[in-house]
N, C-alpha and C. Protein backbone atom coordinates (compact mmCIF):
# COMPACT_ATOMS: atom_id res chain seq x y z
N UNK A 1 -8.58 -4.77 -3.69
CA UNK A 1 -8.61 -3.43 -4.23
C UNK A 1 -10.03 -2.93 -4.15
N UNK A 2 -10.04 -1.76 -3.84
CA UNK A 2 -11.81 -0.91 -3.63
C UNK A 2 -11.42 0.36 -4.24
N UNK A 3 -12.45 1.16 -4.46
CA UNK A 3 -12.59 2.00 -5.29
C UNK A 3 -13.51 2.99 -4.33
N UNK A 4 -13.30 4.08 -4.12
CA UNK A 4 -14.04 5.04 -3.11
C UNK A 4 -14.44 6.43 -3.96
N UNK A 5 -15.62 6.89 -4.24
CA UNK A 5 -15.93 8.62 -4.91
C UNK A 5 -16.51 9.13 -3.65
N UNK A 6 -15.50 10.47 -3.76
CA UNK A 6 -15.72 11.71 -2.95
C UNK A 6 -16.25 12.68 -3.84
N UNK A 7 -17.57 13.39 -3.22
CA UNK A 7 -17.88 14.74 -3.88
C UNK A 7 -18.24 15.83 -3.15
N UNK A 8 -17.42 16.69 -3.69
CA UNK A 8 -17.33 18.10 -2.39
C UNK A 8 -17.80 19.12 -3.65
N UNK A 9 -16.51 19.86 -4.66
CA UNK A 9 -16.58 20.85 -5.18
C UNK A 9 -16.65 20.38 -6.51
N UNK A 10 -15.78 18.70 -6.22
CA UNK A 10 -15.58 18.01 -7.87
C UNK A 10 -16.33 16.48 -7.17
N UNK A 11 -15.63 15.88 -8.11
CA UNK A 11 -15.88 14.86 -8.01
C UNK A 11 -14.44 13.94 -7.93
N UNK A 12 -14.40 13.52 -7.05
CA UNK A 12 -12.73 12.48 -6.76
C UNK A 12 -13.00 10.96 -6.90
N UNK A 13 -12.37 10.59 -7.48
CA UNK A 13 -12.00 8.69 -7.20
C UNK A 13 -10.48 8.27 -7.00
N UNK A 14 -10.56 7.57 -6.01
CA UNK A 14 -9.72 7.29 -5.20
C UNK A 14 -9.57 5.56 -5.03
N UNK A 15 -8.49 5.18 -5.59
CA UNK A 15 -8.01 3.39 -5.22
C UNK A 15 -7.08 2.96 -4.39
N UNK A 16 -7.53 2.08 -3.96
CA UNK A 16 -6.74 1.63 -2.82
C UNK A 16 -6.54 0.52 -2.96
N UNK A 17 -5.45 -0.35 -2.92
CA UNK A 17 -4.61 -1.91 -3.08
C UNK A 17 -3.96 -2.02 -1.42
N UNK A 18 -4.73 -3.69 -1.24
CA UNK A 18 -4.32 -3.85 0.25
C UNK A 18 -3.46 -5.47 -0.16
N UNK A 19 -2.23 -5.19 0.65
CA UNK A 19 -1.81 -6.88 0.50
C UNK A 19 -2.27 -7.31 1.87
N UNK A 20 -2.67 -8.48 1.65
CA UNK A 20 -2.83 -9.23 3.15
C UNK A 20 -2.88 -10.65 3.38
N UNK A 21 -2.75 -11.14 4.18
CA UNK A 21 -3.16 -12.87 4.24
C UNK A 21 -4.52 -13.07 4.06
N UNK A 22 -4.90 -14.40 3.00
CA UNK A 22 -6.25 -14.87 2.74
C UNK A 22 -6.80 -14.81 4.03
N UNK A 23 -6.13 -15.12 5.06
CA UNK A 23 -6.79 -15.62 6.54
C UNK A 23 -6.84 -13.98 7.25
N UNK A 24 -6.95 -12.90 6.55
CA UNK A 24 -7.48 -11.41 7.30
C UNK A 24 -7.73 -10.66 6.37
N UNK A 25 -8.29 -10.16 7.08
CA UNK A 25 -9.19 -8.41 6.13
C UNK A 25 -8.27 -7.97 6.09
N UNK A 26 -8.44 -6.46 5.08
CA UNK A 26 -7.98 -5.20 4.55
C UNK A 26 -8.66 -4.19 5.90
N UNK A 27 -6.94 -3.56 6.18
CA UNK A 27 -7.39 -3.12 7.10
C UNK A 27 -5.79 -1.29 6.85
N UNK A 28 -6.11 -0.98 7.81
CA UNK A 28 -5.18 0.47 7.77
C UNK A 28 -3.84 -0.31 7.30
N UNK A 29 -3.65 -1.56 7.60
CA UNK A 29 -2.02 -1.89 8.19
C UNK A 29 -1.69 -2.59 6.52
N UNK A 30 -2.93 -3.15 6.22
CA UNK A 30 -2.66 -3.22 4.90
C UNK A 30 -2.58 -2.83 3.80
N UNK A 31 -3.15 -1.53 3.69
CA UNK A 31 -2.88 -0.46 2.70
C UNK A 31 -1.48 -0.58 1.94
N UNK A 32 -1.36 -0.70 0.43
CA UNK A 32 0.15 -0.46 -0.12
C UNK A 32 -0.25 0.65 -1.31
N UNK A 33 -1.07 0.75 -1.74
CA UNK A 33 -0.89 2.05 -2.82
C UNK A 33 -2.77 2.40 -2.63
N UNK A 34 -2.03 3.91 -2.68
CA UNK A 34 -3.79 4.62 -2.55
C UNK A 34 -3.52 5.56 -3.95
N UNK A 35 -4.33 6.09 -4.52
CA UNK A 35 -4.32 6.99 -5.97
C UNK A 35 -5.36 7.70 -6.22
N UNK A 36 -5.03 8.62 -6.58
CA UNK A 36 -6.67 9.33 -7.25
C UNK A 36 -6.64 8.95 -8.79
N UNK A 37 -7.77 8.64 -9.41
CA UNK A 37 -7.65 8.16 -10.47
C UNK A 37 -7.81 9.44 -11.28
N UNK A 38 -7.14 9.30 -12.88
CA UNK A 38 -7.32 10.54 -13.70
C UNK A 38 -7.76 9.79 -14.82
N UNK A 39 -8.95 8.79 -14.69
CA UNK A 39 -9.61 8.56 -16.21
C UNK A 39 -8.89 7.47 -16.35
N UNK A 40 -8.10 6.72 -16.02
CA UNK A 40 -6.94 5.80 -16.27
C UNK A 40 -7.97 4.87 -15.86
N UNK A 41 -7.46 3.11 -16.57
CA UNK A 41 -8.32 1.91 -15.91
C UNK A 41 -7.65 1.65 -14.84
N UNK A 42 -8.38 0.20 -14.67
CA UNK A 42 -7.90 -0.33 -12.82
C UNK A 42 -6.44 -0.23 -13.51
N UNK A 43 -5.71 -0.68 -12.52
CA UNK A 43 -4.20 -0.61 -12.33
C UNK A 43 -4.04 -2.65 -12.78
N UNK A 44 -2.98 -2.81 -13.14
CA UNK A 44 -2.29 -4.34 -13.74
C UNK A 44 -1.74 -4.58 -12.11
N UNK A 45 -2.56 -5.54 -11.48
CA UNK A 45 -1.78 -6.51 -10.68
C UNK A 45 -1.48 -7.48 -10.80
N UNK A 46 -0.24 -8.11 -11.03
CA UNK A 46 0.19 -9.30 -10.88
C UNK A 46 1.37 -9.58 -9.67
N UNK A 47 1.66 -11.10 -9.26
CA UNK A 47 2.54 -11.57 -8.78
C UNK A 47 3.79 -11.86 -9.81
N UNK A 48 4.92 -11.81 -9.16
CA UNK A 48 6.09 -12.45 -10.25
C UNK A 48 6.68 -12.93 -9.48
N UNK A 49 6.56 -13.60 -8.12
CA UNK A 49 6.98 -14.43 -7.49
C UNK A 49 6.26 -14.70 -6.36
N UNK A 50 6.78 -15.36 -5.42
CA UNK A 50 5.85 -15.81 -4.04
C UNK A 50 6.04 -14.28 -3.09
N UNK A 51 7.66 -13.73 -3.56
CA UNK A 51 7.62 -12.56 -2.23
C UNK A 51 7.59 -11.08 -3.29
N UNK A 52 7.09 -11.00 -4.61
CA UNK A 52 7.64 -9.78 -5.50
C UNK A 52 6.13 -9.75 -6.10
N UNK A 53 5.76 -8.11 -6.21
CA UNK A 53 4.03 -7.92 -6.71
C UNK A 53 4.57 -6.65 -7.20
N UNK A 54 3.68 -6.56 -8.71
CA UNK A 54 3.99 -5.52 -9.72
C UNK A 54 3.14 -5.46 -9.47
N UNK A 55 2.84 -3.57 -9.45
CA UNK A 55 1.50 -2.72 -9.93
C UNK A 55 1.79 -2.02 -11.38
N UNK A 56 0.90 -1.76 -11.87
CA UNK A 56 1.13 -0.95 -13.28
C UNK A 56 -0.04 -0.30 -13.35
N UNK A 57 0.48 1.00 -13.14
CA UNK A 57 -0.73 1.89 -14.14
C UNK A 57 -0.15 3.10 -15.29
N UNK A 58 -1.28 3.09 -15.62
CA UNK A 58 -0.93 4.13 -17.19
C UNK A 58 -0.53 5.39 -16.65
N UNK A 59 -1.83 6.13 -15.96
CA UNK A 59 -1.70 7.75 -15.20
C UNK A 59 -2.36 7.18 -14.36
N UNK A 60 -2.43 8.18 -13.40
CA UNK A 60 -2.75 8.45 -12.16
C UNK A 60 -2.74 10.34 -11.87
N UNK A 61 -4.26 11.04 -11.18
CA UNK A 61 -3.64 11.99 -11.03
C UNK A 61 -2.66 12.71 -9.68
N UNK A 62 -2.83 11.61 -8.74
CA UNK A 62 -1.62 11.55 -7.63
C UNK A 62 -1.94 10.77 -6.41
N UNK A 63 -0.77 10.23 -6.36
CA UNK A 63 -0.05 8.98 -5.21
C UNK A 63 -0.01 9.44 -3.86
N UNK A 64 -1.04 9.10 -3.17
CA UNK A 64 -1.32 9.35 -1.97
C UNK A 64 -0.20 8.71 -0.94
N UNK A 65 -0.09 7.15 -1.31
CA UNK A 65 0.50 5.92 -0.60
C UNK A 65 1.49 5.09 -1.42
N UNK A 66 2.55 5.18 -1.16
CA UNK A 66 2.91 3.84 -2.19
C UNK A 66 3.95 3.27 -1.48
N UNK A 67 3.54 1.99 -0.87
CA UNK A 67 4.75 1.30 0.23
C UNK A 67 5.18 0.14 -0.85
N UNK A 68 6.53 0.10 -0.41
CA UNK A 68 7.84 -0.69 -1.41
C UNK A 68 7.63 -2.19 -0.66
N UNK A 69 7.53 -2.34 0.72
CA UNK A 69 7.73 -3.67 1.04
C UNK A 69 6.49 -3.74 2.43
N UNK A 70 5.76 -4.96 2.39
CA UNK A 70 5.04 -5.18 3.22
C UNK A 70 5.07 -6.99 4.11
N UNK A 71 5.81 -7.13 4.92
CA UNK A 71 5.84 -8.34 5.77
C UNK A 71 7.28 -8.85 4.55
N UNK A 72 7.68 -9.61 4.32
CA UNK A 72 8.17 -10.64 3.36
C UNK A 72 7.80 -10.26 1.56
N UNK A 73 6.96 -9.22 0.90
CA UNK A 73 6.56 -8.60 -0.25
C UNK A 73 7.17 -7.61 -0.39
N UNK A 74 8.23 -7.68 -1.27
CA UNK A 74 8.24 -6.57 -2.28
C UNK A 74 7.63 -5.50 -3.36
N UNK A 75 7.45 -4.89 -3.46
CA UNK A 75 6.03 -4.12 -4.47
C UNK A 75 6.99 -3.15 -5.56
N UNK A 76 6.91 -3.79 -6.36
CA UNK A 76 7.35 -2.67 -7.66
C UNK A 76 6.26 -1.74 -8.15
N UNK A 77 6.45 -0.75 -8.38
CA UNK A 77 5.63 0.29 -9.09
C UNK A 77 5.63 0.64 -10.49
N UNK A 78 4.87 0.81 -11.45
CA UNK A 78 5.11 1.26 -13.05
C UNK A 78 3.81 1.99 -13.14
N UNK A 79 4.77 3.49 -12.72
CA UNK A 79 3.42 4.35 -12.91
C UNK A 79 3.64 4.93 -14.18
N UNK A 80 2.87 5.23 -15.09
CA UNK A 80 3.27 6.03 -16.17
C UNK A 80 3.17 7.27 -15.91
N UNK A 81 2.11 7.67 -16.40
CA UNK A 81 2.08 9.58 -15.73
C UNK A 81 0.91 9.67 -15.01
N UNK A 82 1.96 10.84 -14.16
CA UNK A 82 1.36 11.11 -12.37
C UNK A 82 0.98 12.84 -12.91
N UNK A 83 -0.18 13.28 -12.87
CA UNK A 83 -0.93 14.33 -13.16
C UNK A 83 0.21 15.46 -12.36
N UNK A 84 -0.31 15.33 -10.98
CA UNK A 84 -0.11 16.15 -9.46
C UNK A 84 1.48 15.64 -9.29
N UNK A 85 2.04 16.05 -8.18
CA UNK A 85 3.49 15.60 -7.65
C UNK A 85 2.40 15.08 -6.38
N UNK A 86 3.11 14.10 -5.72
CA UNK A 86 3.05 13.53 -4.38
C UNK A 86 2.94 14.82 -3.44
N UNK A 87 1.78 14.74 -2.14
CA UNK A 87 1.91 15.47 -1.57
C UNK A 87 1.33 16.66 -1.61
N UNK A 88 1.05 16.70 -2.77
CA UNK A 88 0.32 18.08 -3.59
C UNK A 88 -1.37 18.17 -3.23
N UNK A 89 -1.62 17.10 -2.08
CA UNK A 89 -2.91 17.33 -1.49
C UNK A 89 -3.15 17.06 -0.15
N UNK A 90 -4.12 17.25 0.69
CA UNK A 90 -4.55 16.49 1.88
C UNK A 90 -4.54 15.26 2.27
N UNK A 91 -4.71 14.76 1.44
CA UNK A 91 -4.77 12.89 1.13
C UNK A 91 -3.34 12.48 1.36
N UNK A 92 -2.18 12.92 1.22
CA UNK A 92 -0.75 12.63 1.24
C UNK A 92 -0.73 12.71 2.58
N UNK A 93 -1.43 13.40 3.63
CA UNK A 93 -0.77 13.30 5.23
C UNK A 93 -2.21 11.75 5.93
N UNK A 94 -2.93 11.25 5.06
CA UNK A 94 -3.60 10.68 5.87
C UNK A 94 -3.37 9.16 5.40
N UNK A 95 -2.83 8.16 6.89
CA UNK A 95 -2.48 7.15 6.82
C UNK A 95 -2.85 5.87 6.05
């Protein structure tokens, strides 16, 4: 997980969660949830099995990315509240 600030007019923070094999980098292909943060802490990652990974966050002010299954991983989501709707920015068309 990395953490990226953009500043144009505001100020943006933006997280990104990559699943991948110990044996490779974080890369485009691994991307599973991107977010702009709204004041909320890091997000709760855990495993609950070898092929099933919970994310949890409180808020978020909107979900850029959020992929359900990656190789053999399942990814559950527990977002609490989402500020924006999906899509509701530029960031929603970029991979």
């Amino acid at each position: 997980m990395h953490t990226t600030v953009c500043t144009s007019l505001g100020t943006d923070v933006a997280t990104y969660v990559h699943v991948h094999p110990t044996t490779s980098g974080e890369g485009p292909d691994s991307l599973v949830f991107r977010y702009f943060n709204a004041g909320a802490s890091a997000p709760e990652i855990r495993w609950v099995s070898n092929t099933e990974l919970k994310i949890k966050i409180d808020r978020v002010a909107e979900v850029t990315k959020q992929v359900k299954k990656i190789g053999g991983i399942n990814i559950n989501y527990d977002i609490g509240k989402q500020d924006d709707p999906p899509g509701s920015s530029e960031w929603s068309q970029v991979k």
